[in-house]
PDB file of N, CA and C in Angstrom:
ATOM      1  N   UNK A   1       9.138  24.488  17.787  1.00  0.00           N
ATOM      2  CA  UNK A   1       8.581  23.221  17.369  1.00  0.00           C
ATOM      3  C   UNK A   1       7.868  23.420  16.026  1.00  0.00           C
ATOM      4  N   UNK A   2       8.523  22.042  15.059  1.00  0.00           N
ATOM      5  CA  UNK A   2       7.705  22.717  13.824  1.00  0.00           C
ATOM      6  C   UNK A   2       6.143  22.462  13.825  1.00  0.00           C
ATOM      7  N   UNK A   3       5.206  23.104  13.123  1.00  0.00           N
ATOM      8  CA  UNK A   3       4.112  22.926  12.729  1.00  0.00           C
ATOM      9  C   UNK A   3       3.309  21.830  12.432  1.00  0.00           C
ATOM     10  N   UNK A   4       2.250  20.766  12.982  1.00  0.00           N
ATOM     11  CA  UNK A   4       1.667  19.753  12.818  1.00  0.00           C
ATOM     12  C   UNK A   4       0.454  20.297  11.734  1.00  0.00           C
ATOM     13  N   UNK A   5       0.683  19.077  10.636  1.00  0.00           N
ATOM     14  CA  UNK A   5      -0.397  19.381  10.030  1.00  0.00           C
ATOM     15  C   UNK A   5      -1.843  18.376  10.254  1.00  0.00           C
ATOM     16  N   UNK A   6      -2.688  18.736  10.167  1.00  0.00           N
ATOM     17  CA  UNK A   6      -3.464  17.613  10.558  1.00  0.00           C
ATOM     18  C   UNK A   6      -3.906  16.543   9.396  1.00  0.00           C
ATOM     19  N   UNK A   7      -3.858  16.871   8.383  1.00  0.00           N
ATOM     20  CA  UNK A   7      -3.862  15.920   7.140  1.00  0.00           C
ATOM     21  C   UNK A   7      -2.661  15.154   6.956  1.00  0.00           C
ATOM     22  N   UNK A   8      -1.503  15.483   7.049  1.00  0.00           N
ATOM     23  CA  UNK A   8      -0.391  14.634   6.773  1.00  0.00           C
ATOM     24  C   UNK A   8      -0.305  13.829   7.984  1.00  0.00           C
ATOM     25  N   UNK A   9      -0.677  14.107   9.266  1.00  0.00           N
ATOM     26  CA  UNK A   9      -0.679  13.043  10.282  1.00  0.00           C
ATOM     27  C   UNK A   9      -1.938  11.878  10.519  1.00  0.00           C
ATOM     28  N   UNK A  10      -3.448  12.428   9.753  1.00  0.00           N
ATOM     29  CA  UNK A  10      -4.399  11.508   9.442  1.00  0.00           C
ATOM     30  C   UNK A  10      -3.672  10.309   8.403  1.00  0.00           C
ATOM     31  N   UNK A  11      -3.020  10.713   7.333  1.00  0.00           N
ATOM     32  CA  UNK A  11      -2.525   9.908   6.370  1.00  0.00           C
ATOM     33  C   UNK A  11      -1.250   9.692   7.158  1.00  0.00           C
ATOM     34  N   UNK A  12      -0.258   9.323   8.096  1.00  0.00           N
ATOM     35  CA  UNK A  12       0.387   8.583   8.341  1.00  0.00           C
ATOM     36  C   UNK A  12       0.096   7.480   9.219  1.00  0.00           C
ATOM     37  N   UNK A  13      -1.294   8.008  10.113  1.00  0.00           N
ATOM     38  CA  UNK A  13      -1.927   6.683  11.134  1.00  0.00           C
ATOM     39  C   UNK A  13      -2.566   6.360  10.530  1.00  0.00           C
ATOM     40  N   UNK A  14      -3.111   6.482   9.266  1.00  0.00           N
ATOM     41  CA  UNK A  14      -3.725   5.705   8.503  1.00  0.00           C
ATOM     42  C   UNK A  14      -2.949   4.628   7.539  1.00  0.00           C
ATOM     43  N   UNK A  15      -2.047   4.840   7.742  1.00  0.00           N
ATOM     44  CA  UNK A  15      -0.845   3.793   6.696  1.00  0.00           C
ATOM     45  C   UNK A  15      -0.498   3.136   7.892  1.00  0.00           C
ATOM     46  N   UNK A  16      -0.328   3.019   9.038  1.00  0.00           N
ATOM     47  CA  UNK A  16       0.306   2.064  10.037  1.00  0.00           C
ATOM     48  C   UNK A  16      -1.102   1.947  10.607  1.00  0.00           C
ATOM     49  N   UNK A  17      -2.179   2.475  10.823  1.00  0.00           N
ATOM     50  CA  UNK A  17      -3.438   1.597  10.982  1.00  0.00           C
ATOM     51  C   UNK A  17      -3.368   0.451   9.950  1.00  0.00           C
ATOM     52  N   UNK A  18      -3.195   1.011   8.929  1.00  0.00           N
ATOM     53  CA  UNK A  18      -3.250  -0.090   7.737  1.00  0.00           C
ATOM     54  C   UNK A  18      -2.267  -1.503   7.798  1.00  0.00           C
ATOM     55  N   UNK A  19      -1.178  -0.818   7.855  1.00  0.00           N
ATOM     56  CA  UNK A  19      -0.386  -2.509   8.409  1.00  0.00           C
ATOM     57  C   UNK A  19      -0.592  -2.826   9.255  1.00  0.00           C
ATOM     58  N   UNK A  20      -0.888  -2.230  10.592  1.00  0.00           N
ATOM     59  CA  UNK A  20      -0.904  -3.280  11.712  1.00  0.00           C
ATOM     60  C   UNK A  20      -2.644  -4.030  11.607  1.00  0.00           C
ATOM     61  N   UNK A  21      -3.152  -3.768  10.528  1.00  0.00           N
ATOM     62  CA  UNK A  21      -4.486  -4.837  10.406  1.00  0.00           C
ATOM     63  C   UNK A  21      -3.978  -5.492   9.256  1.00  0.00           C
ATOM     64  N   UNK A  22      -2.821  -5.383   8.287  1.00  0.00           N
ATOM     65  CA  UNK A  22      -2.357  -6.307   7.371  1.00  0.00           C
ATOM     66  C   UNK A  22      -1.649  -7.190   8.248  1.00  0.00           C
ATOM     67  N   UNK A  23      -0.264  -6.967   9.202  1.00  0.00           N
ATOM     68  CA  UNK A  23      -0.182  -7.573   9.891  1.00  0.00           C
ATOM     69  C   UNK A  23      -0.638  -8.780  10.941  1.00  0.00           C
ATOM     70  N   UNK A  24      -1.583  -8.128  11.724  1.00  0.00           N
ATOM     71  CA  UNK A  24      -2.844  -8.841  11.929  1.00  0.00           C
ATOM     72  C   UNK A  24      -3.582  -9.508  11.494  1.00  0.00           C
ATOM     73  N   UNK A  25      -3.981  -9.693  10.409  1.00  0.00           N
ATOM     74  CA  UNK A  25      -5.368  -9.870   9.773  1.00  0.00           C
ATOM     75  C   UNK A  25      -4.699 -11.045   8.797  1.00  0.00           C
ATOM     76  N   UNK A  26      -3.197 -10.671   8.276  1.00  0.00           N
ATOM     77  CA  UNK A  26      -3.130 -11.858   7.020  1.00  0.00           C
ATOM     78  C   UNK A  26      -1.752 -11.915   6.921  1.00  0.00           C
ATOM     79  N   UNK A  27      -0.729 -11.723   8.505  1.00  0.00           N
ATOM     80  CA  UNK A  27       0.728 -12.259   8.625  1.00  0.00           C
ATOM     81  C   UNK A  27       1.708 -11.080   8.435  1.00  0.00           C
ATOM     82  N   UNK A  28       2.662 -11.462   8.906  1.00  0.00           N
ATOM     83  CA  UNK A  28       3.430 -10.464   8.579  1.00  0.00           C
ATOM     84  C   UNK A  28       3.704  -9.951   7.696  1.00  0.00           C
ATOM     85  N   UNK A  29       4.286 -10.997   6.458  1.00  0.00           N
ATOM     86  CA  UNK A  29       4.228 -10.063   5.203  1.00  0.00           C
ATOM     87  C   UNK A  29       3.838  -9.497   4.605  1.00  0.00           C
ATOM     88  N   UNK A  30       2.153  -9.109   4.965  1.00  0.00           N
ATOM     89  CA  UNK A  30       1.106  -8.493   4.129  1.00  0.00           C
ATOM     90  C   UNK A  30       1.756  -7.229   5.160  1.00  0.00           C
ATOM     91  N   UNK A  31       1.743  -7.470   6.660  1.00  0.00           N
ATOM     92  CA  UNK A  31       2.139  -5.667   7.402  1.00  0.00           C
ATOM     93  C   UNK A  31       3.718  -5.288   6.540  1.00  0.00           C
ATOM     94  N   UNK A  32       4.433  -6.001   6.421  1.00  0.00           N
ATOM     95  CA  UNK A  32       5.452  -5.624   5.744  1.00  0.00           C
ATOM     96  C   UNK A  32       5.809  -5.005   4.308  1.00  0.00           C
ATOM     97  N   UNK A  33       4.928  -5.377   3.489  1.00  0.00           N
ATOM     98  CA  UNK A  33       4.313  -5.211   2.219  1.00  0.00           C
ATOM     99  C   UNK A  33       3.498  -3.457   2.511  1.00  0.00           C
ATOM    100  N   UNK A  34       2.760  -3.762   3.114  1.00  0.00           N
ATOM    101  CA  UNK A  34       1.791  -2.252   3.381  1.00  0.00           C
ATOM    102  C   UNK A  34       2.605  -1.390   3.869  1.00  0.00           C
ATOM    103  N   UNK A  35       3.506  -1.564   4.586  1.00  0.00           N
ATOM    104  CA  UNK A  35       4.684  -0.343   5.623  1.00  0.00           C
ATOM    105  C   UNK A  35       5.844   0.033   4.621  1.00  0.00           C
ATOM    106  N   UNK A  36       6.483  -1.191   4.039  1.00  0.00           N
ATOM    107  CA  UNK A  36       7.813  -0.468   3.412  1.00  0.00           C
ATOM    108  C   UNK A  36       6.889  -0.356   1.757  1.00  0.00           C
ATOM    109  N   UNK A  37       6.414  -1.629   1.594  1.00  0.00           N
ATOM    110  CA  UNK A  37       5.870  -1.907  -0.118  1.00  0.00           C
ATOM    111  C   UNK A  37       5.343  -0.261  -0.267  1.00  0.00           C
ATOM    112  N   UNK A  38       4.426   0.207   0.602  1.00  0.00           N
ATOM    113  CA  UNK A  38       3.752   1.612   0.009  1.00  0.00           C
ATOM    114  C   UNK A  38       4.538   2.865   0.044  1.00  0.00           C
ATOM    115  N   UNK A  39       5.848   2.870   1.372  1.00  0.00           N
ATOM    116  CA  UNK A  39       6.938   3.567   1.238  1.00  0.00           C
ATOM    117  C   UNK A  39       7.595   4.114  -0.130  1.00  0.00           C
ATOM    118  N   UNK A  40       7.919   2.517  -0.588  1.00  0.00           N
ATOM    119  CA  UNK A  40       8.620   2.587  -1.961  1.00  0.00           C
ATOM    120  C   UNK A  40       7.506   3.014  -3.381  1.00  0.00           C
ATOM    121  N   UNK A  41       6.547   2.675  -3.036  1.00  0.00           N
ATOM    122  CA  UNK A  41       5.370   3.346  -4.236  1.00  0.00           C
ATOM    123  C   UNK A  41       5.352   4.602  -3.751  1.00  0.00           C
ATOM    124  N   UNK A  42       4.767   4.986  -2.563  1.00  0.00           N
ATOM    125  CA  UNK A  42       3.980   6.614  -2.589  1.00  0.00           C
ATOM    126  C   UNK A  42       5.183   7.561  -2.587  1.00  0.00           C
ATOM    127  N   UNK A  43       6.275   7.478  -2.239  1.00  0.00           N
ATOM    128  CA  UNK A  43       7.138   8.221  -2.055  1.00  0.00           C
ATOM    129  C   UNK A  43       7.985   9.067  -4.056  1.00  0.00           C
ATOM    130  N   UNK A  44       7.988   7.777  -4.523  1.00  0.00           N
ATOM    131  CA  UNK A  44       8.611   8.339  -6.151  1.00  0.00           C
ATOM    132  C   UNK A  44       7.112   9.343  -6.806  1.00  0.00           C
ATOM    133  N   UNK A  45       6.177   8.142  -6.561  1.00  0.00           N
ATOM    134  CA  UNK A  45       5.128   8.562  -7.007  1.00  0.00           C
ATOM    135  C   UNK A  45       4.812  10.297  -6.791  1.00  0.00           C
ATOM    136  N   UNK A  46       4.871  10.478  -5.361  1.00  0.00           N
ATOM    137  CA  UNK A  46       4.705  12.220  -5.207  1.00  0.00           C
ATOM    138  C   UNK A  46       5.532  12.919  -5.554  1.00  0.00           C
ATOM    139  N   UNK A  47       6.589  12.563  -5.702  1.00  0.00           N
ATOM    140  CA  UNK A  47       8.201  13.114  -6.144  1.00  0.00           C
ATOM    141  C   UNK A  47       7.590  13.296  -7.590  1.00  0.00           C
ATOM    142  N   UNK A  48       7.291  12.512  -7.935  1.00  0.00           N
ATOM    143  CA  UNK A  48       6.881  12.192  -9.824  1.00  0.00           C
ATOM    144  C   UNK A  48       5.848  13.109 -10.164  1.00  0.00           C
ATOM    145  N   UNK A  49       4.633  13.320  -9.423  1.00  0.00           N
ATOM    146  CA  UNK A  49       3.975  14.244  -9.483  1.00  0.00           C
ATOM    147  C   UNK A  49       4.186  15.686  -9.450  1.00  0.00           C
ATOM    148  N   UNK A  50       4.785  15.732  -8.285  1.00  0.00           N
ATOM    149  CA  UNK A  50       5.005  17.375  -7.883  1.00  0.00           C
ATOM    150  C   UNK A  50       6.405  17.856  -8.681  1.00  0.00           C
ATOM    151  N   UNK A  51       7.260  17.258  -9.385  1.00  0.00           N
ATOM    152  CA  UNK A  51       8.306  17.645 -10.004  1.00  0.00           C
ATOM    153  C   UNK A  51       8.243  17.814 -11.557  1.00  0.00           C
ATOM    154  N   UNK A  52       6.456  16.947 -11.872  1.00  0.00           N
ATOM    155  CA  UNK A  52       5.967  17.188 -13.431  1.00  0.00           C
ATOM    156  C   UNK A  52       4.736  18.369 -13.419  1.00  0.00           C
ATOM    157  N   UNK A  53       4.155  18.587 -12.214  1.00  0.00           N
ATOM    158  CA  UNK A  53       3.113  19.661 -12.407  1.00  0.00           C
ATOM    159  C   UNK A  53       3.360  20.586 -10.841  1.00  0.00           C
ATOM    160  N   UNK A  54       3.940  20.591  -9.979  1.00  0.00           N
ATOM    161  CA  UNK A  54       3.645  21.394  -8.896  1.00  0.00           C
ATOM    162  C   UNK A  54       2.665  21.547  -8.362  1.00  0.00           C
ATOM    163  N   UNK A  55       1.719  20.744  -8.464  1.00  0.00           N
ATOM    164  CA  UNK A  55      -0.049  20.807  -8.275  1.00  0.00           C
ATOM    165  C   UNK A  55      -0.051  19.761  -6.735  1.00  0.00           C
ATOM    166  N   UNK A  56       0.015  20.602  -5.274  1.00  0.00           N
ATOM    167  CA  UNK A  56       0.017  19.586  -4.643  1.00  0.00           C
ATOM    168  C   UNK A  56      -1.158  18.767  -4.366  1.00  0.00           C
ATOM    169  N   UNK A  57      -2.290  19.655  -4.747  1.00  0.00           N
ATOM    170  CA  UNK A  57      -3.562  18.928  -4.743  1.00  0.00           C
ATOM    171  C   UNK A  57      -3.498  17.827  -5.650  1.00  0.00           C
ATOM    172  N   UNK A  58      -3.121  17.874  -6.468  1.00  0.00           N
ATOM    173  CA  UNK A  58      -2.737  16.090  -7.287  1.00  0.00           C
ATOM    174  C   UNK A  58      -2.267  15.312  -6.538  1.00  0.00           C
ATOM    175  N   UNK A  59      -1.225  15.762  -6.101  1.00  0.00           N
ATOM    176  CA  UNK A  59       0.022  15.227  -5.558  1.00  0.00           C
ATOM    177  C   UNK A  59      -0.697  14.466  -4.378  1.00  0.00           C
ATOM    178  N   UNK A  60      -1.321  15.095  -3.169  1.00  0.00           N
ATOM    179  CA  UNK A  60      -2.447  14.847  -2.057  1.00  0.00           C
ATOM    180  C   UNK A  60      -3.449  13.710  -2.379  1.00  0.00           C
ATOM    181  N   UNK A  61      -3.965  13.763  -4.054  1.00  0.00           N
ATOM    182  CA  UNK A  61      -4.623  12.725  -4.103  1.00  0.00           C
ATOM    183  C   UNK A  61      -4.185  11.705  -5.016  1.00  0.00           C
ATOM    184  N   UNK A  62      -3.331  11.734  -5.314  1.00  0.00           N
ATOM    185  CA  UNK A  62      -2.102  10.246  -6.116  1.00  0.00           C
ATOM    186  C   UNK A  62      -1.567   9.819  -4.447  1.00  0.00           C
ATOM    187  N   UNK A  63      -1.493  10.530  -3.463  1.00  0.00           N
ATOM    188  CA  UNK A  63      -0.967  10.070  -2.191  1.00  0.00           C
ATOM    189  C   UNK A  63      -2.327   8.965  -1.559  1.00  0.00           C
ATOM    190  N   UNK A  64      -3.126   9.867  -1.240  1.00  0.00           N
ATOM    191  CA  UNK A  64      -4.738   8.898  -0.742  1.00  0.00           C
ATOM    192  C   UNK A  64      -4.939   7.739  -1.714  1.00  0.00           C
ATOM    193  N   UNK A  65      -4.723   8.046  -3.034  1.00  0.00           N
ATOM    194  CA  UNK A  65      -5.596   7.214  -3.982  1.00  0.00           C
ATOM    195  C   UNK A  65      -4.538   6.059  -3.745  1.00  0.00           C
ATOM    196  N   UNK A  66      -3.273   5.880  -3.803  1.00  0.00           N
ATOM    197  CA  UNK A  66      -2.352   4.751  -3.509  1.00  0.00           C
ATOM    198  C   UNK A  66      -2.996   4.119  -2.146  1.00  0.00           C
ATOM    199  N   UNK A  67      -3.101   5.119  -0.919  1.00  0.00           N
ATOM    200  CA  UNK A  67      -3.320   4.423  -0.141  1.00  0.00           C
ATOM    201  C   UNK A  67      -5.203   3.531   0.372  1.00  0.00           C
ATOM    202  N   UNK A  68      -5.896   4.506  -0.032  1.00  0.00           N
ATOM    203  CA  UNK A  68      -7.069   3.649  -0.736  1.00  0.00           C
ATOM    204  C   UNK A  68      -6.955   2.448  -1.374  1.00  0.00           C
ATOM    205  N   UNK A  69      -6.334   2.295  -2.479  1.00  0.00           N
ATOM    206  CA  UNK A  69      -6.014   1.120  -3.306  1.00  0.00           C
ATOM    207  C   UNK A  69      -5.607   0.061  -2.219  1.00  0.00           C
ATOM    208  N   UNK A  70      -4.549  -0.070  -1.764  1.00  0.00           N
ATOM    209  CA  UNK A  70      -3.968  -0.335  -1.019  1.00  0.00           C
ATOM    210  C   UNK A  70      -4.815  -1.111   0.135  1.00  0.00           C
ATOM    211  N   UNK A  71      -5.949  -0.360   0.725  1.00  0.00           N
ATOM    212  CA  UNK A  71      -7.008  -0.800   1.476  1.00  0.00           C
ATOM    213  C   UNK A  71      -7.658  -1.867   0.690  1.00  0.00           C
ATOM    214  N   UNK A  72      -8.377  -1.231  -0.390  1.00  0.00           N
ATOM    215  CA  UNK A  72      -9.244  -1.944  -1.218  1.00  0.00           C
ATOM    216  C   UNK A  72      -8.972  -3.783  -1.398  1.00  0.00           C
ATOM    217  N   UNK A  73      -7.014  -3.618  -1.605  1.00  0.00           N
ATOM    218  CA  UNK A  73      -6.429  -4.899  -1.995  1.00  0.00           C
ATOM    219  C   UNK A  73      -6.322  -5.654  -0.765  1.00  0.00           C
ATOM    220  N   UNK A  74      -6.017  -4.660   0.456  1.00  0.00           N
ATOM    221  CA  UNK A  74      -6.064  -5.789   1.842  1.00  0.00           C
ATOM    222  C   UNK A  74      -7.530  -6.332   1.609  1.00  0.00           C
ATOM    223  N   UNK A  75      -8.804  -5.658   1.542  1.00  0.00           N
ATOM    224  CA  UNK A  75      -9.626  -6.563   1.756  1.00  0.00           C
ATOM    225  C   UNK A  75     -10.169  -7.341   1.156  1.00  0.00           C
ATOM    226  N   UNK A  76     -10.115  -7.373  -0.410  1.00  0.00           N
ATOM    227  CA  UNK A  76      -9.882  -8.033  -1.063  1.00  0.00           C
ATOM    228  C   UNK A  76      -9.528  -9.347  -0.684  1.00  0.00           C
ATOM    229  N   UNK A  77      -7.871  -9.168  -0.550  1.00  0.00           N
ATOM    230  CA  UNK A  77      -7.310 -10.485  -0.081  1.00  0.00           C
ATOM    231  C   UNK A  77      -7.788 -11.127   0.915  1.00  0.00           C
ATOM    232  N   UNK A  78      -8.380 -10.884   2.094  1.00  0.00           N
ATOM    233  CA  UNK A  78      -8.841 -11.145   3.036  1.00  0.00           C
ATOM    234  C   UNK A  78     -10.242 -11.526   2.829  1.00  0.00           C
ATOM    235  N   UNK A  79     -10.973 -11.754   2.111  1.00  0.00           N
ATOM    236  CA  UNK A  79     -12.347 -11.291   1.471  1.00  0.00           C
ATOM    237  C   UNK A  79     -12.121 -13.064   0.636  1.00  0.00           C
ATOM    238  N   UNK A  80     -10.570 -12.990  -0.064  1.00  0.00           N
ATOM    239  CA  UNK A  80     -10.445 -14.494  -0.858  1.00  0.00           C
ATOM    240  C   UNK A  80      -9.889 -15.403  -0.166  1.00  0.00           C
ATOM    241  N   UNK A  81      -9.180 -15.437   1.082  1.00  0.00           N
ATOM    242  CA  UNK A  81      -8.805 -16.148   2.101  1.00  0.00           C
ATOM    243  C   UNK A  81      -9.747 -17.276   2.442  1.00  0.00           C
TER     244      UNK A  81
END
């Protein structure tokens, strides 16, 4: 069985914590937006990072900092509702 890391699994229940209170909180398309929308950002984005510097500690926090943002804008929106 491979190896669990405990940081990469905090940051994946933290991205589907995150939609299912976008979901919740302000319709589906906001959970839909947060699940695939951050898919398609964080995913080039670390690719983009780690293939221009190899630095995964960048890489780790261009990953959080998307998904931070990300928070910030759910409540935001929810905040102007």
């Amino acid at each position: 069985m491979p190896k669990i890391y405990p940081e990469a699994l905090a940051y994946c229940i933290l991205w589907a914590a995150l939609a299912v209170a976008g979901f919740m909180l302000a319709g589906w398309q906001a959970g839909a937006l947060l699940s695939v929308g951050l898919f398609l950002i964080v995913m080039p984005a670390s690719a983009l990072v780690l293939t221009r510097t190899g630095n995964f500690v960048a890489e780790r926090a261009v990953r959080w900092g998307i998904l931070v943002v990300a928070a910030i804008l759910l409540a935001s929106f929810l905040d102007l509702r």
